[in-house]
C-alpha atoms as a PDB file:
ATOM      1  CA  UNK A   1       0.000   0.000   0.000  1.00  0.00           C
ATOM      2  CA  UNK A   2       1.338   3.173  -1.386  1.00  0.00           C
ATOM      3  CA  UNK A   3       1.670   5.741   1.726  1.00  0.00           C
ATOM      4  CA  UNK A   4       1.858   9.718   0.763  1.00  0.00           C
ATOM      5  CA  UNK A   5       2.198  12.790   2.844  1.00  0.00           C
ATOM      6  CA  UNK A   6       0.667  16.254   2.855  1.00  0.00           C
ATOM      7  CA  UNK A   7       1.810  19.469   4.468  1.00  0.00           C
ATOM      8  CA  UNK A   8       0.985  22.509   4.499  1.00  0.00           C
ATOM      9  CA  UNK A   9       3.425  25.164   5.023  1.00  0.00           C
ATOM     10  CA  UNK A  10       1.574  27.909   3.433  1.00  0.00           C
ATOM     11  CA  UNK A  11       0.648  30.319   6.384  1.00  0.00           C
ATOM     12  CA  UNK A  12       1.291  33.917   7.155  1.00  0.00           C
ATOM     13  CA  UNK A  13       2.513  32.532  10.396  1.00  0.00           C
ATOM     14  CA  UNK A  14       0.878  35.396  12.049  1.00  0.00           C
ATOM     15  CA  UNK A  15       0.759  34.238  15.949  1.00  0.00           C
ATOM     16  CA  UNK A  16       4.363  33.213  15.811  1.00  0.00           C
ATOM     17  CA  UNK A  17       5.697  36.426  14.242  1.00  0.00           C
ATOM     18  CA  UNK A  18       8.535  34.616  12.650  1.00  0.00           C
ATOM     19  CA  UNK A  19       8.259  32.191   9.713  1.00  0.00           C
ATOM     20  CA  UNK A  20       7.812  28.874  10.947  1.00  0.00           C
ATOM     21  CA  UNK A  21       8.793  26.312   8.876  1.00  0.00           C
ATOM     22  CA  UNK A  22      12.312  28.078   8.509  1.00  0.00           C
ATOM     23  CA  UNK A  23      12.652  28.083  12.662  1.00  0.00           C
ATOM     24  CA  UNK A  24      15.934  26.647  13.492  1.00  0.00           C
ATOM     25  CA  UNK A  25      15.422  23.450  15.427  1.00  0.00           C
ATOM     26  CA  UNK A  26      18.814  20.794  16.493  1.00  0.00           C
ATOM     27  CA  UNK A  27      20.828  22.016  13.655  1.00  0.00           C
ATOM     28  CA  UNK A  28      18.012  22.205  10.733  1.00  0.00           C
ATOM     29  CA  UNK A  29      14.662  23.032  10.312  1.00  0.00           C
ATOM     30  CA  UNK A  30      10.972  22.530  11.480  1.00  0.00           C
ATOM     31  CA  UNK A  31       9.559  22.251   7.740  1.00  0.00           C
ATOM     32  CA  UNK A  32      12.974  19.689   6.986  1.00  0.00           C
ATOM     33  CA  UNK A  33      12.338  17.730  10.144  1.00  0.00           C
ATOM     34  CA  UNK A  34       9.535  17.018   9.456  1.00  0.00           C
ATOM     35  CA  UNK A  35      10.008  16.091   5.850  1.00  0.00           C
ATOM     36  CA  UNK A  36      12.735  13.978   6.638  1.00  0.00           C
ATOM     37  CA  UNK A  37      10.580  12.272   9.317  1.00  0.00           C
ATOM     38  CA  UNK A  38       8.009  11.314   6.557  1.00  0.00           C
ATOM     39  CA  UNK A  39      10.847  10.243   4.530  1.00  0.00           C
ATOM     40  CA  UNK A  40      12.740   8.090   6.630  1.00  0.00           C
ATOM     41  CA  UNK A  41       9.570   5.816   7.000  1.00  0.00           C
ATOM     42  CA  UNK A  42       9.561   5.785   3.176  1.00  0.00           C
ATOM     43  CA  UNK A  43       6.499   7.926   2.396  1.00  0.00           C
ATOM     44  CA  UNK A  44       6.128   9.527  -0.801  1.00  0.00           C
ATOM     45  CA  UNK A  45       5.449  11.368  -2.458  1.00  0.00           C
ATOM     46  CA  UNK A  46       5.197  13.820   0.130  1.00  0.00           C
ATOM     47  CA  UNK A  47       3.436  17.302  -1.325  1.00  0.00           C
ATOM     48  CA  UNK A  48       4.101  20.664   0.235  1.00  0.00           C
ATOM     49  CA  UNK A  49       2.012  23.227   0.385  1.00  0.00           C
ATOM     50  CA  UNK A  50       3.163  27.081   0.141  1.00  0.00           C
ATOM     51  CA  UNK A  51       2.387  30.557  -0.305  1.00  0.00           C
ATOM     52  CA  UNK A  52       4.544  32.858   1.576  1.00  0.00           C
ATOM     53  CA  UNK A  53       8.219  33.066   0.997  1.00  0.00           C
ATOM     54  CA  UNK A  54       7.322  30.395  -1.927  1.00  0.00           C
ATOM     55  CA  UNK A  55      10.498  30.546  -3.170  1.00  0.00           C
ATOM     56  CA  UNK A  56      12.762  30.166  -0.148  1.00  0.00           C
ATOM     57  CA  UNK A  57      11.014  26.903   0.687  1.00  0.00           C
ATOM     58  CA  UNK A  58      11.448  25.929  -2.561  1.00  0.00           C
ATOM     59  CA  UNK A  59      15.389  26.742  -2.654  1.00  0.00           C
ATOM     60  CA  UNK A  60      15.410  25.237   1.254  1.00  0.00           C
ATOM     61  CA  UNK A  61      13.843  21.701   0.421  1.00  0.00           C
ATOM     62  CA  UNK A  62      15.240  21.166  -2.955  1.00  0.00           C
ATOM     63  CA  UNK A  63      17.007  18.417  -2.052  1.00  0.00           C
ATOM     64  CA  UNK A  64      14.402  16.511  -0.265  1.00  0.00           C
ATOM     65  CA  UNK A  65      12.431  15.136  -3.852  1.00  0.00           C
ATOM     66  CA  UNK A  66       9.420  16.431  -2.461  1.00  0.00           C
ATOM     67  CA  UNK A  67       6.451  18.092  -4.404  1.00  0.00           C
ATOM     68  CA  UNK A  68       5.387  21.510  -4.196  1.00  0.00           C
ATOM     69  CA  UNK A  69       1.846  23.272  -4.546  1.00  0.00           C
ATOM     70  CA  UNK A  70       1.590  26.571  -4.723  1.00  0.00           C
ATOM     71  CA  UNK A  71      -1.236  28.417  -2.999  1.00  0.00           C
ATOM     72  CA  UNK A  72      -0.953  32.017  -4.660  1.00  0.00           C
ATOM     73  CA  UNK A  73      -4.069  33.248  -2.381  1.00  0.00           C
ATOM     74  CA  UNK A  74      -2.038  32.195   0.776  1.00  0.00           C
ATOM     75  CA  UNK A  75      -2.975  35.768   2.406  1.00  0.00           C
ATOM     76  CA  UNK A  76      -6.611  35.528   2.119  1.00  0.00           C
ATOM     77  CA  UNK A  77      -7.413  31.653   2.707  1.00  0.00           C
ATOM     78  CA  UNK A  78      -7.363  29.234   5.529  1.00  0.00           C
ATOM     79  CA  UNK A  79      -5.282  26.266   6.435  1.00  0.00           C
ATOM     80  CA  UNK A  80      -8.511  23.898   4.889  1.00  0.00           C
ATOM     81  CA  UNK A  81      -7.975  25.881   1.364  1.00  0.00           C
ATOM     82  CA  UNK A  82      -4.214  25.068   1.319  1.00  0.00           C
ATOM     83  CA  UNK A  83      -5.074  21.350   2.944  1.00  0.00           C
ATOM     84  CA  UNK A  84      -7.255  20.614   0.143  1.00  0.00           C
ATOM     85  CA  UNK A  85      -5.190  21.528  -2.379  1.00  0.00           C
ATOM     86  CA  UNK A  86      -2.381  19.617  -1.593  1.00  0.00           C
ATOM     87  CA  UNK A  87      -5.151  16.389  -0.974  1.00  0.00           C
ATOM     88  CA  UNK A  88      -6.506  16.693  -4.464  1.00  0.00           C
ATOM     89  CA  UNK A  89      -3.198  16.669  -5.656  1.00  0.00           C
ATOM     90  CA  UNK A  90      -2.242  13.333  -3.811  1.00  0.00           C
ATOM     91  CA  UNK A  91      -5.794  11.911  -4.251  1.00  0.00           C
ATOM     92  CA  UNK A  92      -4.790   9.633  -6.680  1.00  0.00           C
ATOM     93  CA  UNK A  93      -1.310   9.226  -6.650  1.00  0.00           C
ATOM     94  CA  UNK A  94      -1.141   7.332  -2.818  1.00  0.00           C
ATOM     95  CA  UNK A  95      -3.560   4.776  -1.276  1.00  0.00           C
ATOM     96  CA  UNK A  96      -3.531   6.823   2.073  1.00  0.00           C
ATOM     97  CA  UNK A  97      -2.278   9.837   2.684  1.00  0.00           C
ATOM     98  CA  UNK A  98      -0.353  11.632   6.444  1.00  0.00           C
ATOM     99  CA  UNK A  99      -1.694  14.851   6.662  1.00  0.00           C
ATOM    100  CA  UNK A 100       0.065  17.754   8.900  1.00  0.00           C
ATOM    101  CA  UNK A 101       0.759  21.381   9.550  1.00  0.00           C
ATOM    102  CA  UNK A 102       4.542  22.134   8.851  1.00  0.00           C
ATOM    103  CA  UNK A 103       5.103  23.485  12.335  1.00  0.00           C
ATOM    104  CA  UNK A 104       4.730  19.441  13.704  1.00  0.00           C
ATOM    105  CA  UNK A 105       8.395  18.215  13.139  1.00  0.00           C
ATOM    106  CA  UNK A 106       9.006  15.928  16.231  1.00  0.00           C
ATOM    107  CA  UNK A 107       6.504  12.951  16.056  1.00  0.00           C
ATOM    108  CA  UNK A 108       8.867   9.371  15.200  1.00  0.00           C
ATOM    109  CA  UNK A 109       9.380   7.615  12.457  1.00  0.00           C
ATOM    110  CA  UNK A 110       7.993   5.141  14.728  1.00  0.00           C
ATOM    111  CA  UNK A 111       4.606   6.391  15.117  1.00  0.00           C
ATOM    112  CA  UNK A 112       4.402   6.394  11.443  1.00  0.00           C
ATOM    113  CA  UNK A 113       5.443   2.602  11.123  1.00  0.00           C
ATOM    114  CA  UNK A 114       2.506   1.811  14.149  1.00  0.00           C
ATOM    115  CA  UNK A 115      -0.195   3.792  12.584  1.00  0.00           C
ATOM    116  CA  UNK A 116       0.081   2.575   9.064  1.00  0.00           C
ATOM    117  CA  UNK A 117       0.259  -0.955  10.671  1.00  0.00           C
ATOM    118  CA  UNK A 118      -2.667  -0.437  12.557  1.00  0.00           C
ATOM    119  CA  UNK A 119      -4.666   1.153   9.528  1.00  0.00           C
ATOM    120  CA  UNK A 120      -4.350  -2.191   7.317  1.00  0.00           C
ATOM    121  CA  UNK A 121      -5.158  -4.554  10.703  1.00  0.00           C
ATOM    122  CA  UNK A 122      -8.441  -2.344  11.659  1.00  0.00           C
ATOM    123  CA  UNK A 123      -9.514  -1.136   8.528  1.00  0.00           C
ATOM    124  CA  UNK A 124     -10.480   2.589   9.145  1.00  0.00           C
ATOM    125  CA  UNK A 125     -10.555   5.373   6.808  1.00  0.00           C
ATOM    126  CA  UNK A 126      -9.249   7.505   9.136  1.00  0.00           C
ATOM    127  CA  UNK A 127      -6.743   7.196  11.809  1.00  0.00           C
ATOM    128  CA  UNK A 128      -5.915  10.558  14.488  1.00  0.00           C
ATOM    129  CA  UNK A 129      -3.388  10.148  16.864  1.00  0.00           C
ATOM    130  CA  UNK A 130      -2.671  10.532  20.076  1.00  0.00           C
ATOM    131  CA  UNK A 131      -0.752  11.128  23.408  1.00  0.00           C
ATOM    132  CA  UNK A 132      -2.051  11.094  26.947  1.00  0.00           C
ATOM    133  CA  UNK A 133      -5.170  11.970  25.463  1.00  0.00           C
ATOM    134  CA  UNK A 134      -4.726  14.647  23.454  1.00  0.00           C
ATOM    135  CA  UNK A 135      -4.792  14.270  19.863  1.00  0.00           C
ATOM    136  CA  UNK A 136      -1.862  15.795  17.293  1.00  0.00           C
ATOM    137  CA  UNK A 137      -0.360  15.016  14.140  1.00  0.00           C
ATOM    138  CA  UNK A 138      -0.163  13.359  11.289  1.00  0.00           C
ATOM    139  CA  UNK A 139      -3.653  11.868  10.773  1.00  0.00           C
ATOM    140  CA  UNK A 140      -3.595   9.282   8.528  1.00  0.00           C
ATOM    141  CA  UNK A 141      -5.943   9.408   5.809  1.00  0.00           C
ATOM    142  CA  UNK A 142      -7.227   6.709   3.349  1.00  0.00           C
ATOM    143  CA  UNK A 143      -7.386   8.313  -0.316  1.00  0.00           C
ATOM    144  CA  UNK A 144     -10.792   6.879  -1.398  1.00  0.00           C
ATOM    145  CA  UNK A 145     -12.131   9.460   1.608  1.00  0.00           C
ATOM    146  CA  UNK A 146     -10.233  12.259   0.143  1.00  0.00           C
ATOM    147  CA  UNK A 147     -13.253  13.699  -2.090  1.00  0.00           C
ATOM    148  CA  UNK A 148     -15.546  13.849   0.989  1.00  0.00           C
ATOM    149  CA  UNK A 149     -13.217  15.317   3.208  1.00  0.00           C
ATOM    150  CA  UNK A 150     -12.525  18.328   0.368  1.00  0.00           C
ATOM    151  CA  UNK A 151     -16.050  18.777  -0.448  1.00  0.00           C
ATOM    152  CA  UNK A 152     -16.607  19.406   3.181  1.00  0.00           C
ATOM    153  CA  UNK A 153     -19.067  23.512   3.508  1.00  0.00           C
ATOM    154  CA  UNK A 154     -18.682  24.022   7.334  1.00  0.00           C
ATOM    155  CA  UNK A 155     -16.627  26.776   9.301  1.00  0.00           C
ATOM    156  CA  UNK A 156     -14.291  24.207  11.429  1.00  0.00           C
ATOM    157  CA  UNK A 157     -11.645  23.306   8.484  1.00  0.00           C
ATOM    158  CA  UNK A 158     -10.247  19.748   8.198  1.00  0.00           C
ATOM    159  CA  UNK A 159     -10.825  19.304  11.751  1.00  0.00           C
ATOM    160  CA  UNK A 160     -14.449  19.945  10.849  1.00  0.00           C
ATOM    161  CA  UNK A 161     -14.415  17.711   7.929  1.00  0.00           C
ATOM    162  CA  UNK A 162     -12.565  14.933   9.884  1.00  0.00           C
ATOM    163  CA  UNK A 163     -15.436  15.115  12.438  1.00  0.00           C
ATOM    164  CA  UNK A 164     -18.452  14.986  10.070  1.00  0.00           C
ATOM    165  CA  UNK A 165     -17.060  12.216   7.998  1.00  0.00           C
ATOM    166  CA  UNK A 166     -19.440   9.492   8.966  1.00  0.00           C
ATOM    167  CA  UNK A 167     -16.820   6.327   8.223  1.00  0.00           C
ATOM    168  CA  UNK A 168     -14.679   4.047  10.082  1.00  0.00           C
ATOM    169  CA  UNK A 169     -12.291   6.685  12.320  1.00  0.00           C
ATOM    170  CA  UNK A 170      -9.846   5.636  14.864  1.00  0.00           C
ATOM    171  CA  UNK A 171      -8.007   7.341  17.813  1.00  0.00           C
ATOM    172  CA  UNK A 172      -4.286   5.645  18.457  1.00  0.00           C
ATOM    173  CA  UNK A 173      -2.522   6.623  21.764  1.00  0.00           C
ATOM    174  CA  UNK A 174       0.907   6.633  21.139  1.00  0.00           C
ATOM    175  CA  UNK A 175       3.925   7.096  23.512  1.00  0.00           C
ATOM    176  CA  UNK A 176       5.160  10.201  21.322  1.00  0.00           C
ATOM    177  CA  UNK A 177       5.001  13.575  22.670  1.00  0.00           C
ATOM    178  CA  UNK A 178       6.368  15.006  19.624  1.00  0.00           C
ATOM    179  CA  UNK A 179       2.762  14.463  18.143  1.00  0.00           C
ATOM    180  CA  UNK A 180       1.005  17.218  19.650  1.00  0.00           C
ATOM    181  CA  UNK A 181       3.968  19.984  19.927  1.00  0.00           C
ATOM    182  CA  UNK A 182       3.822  22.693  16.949  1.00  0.00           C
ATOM    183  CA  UNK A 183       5.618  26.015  16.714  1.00  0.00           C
ATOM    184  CA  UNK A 184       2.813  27.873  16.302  1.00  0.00           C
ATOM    185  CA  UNK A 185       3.292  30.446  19.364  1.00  0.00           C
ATOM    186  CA  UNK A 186       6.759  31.805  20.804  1.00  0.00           C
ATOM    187  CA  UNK A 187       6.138  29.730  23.950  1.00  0.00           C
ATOM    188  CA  UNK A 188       5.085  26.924  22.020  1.00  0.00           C
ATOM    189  CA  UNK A 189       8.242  26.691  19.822  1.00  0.00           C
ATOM    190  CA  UNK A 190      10.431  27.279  22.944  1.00  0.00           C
ATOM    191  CA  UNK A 191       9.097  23.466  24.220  1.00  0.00           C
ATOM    192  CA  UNK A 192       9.649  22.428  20.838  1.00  0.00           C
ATOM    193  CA  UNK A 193      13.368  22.845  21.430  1.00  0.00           C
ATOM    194  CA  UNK A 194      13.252  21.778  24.182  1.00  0.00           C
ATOM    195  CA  UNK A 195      11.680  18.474  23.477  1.00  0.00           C
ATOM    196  CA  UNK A 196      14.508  18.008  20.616  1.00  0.00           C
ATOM    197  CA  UNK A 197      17.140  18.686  22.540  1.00  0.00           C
ATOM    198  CA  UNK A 198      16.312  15.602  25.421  1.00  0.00           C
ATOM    199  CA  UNK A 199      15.019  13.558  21.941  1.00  0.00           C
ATOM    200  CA  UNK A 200      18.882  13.946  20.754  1.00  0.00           C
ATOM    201  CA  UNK A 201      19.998  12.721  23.901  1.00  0.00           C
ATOM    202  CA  UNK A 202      17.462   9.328  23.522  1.00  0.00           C
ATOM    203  CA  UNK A 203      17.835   8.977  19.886  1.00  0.00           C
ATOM    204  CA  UNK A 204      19.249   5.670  19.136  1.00  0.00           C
ATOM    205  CA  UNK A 205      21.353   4.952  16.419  1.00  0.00           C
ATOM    206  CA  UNK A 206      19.776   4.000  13.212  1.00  0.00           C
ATOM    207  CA  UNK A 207      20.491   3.377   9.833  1.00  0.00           C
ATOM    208  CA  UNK A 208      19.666   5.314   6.327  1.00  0.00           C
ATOM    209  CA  UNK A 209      20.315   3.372   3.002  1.00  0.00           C
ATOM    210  CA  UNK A 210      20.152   5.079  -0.008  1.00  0.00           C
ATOM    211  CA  UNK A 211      20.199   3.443  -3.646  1.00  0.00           C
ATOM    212  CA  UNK A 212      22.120   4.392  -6.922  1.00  0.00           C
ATOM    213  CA  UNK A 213      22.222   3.150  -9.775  1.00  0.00           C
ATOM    214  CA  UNK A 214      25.710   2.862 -11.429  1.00  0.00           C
ATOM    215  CA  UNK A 215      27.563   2.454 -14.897  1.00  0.00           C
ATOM    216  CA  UNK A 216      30.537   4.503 -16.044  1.00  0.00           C
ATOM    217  CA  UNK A 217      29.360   7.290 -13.031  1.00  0.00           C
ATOM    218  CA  UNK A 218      26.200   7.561 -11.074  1.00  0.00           C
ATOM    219  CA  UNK A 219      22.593   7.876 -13.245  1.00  0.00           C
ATOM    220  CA  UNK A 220      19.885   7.166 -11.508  1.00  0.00           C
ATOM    221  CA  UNK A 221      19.072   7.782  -7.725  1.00  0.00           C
ATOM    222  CA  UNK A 222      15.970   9.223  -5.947  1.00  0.00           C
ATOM    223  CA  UNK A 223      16.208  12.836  -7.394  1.00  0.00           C
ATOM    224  CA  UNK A 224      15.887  11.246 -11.162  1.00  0.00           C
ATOM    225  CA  UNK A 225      13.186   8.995 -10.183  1.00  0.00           C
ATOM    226  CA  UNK A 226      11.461  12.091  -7.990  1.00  0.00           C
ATOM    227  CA  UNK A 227      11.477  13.695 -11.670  1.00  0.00           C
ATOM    228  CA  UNK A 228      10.756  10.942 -14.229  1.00  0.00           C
ATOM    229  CA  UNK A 229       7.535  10.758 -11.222  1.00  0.00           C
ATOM    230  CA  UNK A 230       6.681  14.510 -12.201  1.00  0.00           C
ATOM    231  CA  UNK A 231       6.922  13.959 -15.166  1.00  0.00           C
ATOM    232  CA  UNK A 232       5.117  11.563 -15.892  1.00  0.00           C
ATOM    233  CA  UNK A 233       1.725  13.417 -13.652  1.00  0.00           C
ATOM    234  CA  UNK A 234       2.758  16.978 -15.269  1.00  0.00           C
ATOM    235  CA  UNK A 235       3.333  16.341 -18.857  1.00  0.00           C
ATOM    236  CA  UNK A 236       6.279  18.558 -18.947  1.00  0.00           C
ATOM    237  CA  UNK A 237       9.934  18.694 -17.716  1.00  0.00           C
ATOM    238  CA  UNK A 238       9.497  22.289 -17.446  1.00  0.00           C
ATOM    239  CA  UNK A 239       6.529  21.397 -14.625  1.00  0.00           C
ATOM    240  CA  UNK A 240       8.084  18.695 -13.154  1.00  0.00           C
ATOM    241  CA  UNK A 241      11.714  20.767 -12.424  1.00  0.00           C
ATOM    242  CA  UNK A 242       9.413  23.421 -11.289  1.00  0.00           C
ATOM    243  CA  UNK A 243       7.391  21.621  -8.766  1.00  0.00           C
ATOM    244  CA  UNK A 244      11.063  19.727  -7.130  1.00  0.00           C
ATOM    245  CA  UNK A 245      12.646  23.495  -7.160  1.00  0.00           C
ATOM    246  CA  UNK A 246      15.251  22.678  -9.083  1.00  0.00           C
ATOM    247  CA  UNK A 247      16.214  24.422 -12.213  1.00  0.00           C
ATOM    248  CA  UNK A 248      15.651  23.345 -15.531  1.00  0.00           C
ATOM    249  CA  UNK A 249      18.909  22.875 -16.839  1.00  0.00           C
ATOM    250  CA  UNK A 250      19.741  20.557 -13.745  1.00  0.00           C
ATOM    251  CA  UNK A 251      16.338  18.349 -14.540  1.00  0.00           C
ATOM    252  CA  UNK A 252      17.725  18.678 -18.124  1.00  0.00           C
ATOM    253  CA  UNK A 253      21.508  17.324 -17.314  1.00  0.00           C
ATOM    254  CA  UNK A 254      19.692  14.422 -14.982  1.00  0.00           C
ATOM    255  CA  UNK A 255      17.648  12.685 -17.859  1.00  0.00           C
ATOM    256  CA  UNK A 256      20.878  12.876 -19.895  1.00  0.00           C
ATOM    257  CA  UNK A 257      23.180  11.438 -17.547  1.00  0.00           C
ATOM    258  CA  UNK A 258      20.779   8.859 -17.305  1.00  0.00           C
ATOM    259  CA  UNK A 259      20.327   8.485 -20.412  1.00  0.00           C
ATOM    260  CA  UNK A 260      23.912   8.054 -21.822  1.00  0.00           C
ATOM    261  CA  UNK A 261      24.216   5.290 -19.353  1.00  0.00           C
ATOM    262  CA  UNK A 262      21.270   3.089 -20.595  1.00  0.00           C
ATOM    263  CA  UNK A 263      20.213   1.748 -23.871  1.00  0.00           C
ATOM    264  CA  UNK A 264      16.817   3.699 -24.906  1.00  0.00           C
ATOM    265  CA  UNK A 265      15.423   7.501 -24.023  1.00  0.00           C
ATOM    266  CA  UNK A 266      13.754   8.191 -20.948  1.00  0.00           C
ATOM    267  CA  UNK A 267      11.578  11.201 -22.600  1.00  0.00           C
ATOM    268  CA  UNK A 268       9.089  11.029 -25.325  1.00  0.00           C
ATOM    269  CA  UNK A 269       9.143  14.909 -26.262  1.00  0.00           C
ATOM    270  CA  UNK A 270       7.049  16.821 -28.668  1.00  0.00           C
ATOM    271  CA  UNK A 271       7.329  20.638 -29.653  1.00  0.00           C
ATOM    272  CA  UNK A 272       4.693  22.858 -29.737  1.00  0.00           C
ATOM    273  CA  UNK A 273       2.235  22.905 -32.175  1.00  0.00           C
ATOM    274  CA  UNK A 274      -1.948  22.402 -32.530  1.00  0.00           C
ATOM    275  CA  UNK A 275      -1.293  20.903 -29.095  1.00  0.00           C
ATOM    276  CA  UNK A 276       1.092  22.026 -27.403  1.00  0.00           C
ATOM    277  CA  UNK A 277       4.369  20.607 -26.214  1.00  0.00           C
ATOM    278  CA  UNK A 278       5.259  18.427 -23.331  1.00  0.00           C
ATOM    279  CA  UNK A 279       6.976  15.154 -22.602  1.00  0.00           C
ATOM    280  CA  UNK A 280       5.829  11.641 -21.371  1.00  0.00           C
ATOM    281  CA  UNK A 281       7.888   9.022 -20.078  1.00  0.00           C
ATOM    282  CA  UNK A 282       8.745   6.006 -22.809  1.00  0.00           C
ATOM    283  CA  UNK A 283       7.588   2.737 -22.026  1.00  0.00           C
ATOM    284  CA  UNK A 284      11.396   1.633 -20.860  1.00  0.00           C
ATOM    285  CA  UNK A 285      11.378   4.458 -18.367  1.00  0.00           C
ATOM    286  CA  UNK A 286       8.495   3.538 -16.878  1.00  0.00           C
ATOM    287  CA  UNK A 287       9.668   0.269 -16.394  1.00  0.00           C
ATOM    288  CA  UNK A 288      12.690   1.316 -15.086  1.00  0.00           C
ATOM    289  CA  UNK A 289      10.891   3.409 -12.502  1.00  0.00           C
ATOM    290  CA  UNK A 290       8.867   0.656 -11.488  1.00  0.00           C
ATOM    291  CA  UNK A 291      11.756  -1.605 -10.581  1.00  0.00           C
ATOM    292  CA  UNK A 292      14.087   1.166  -9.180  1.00  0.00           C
ATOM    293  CA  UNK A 293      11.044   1.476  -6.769  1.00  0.00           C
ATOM    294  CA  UNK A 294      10.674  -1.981  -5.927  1.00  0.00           C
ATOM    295  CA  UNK A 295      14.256  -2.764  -5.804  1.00  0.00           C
ATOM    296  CA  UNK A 296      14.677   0.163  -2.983  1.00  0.00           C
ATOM    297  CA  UNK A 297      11.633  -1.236  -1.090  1.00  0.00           C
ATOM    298  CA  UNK A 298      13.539  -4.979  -1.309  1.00  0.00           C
ATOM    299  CA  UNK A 299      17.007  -3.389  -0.034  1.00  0.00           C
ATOM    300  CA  UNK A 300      15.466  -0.992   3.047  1.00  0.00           C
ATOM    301  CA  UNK A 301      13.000  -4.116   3.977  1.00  0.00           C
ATOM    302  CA  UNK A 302      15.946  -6.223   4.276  1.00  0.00           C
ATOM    303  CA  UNK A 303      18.416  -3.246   5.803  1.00  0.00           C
ATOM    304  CA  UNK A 304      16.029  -2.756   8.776  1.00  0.00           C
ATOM    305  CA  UNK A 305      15.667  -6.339   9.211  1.00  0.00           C
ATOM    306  CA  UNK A 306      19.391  -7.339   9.516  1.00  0.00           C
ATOM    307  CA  UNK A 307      20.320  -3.692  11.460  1.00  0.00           C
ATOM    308  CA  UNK A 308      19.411  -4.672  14.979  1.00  0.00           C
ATOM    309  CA  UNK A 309      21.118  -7.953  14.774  1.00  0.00           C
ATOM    310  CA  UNK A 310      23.997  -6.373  13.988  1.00  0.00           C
ATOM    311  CA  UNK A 311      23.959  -3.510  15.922  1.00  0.00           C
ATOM    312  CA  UNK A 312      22.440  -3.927  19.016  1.00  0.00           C
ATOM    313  CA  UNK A 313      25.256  -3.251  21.360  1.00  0.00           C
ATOM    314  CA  UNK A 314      24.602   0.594  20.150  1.00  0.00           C
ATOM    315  CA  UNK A 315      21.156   0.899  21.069  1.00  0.00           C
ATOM    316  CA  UNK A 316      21.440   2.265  24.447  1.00  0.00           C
ATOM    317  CA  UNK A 317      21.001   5.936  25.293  1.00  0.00           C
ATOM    318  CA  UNK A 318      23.717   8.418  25.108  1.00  0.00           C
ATOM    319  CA  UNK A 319      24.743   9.761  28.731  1.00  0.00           C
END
């Protein structure tokens, strides 16, 4: 089951004063820890949503392969206008779907792992979590419910939508503070600090794997399958460089590299004409895609299952 991510970092960030997503927090970001939270559990894609200092956050997470939507009435709409644009996006391009503000960085990778296991054993749509009672973020949301959720008229947002929606929904207590701290007040961002700094001290060594794909040099790694994905829902290189923040040229020099390591194209182009021009992925790039994909699922399954046996001895907390 294919697990995406929304959030929305499109707010004026009004109550705060400063912008939150760019707060510094244990030597990044709130907007990258969180990001790299979803990541590190291996959801994608994961869509951001932003409006002002569009740009910046663009330039800031460009490295991240995530997906960018652009709310250009950020100043006059809520948090429910930016959340359902990001959730028609996703709609159909994940099976379910974590949804989140971009001020809640801290929650564990973890608590993503328990709630999408506990989604496919109990079968809701919808799945809030929790700790000591009070409920925080991600929710977990299953993409079939999306168009209900969007189409949603009353005055209380997502939160509003969440509670009308008459399905299967689910509250999951969860040992995980980090859940239910944001940034979105001076006092509030102060505890977030806080709370990372002790979380550093209890963190226990893990492992990342990341997957390349070599011939003469290095062609193909997440950042050319993150494009050959955009692609391939855009239509357009020019669209899908734009929505990664990355520059054309650079999107340009990827597909080439790949390209002059492998046997066929990876880009069906056309120029402009009755119909416009664009480019669609061939038939051997989606295939390559596919298996890239599964490969990397194959290698991190069997990387977390042979890490503890080997490492063990390093699991206990630093002093």
């Amino acid at each position: 089951m294919k697990t995406g991510a929304v959030v929305v970092a499109a707010g004026l960030s009004s109550r705060m004063k400063s912008f939150k997503p760019m707060l510094k927090l244990s030597g990044s970001t709130v907007i990258k820890t969180a990001v790299s939270a979803l990541k590190s559990a291996g959801v994608s894609p994961v869509v951001v949503v932003i409006g002002k200092n569009a740009e910046k956050l663009r330039e800031h997470l460009s490295g991240l392969n995530v997906v960018f939507v652009y709310n250009k009435n950020y100043a006059s709409t809520d948090m429910y206008h930016s959340a359902c644009m990001g959730l028609k996006l996703i709609h159909r391009k994940a099976d379910r779907v974590f949804f989140l503000p971009g001020d809640v960085p801290l929650f564990s990778r973890n608590s993503l792992f328990t709630m999408m296991g506990y989604m496919d054993y109990s079968g809701c749509s919808i799945l809030i979590p929790a700790h000591n009672g009070k409920k925080g973020h991600p929710v977990l949301i299953k993409s079939n419910v999306i168009p209900q959720l969007v189409s949603y008229k009353g005055e209380e947002g997502l939160k509003g939508a969440i509670r009308a929606f008459a399905g299967a929904k689910d509250v999951i207590e969860l040992p995980d503070m980090g859940l239910t701290i944001d940034a979105d007040r001076p006092e509030d961002y102060q505890l977030l600090q806080s709370y990372a700094k002790s979380l550093a001290l209890k963190k226990p060594v893990e492992c990342s794997v990341k997957v390349s794909l070599h011939r003469k040099e290095t062609f193909f790694d997440d950042k050319t399958a993150a494009l050959l994905q955009q692609v391939a829902r855009t239509g357009s290189l020019t669209q899908a460089c734009y929505s990664m923040g990355i520059s054309y040229s650079h999107g340009w020099k990827l597909i080439k590299v790949a390209e002059s390591q492998l046997a066929f194209p990876l880009l069906d182009s056309r120029s402009g004409g009755a119909y416009g021009g664009g480019s669609n992925l061939t038939k051997e790039a989606k295939e390559l895609l596919e298996a890239y994909h599964r490969f990397k699922q194959e290698v991190v399954y069997f990387s977390e299952l042979n890490f503890h046996k080997f490492f063990y001895r390093y699991q206990k907390e630093a002093k």
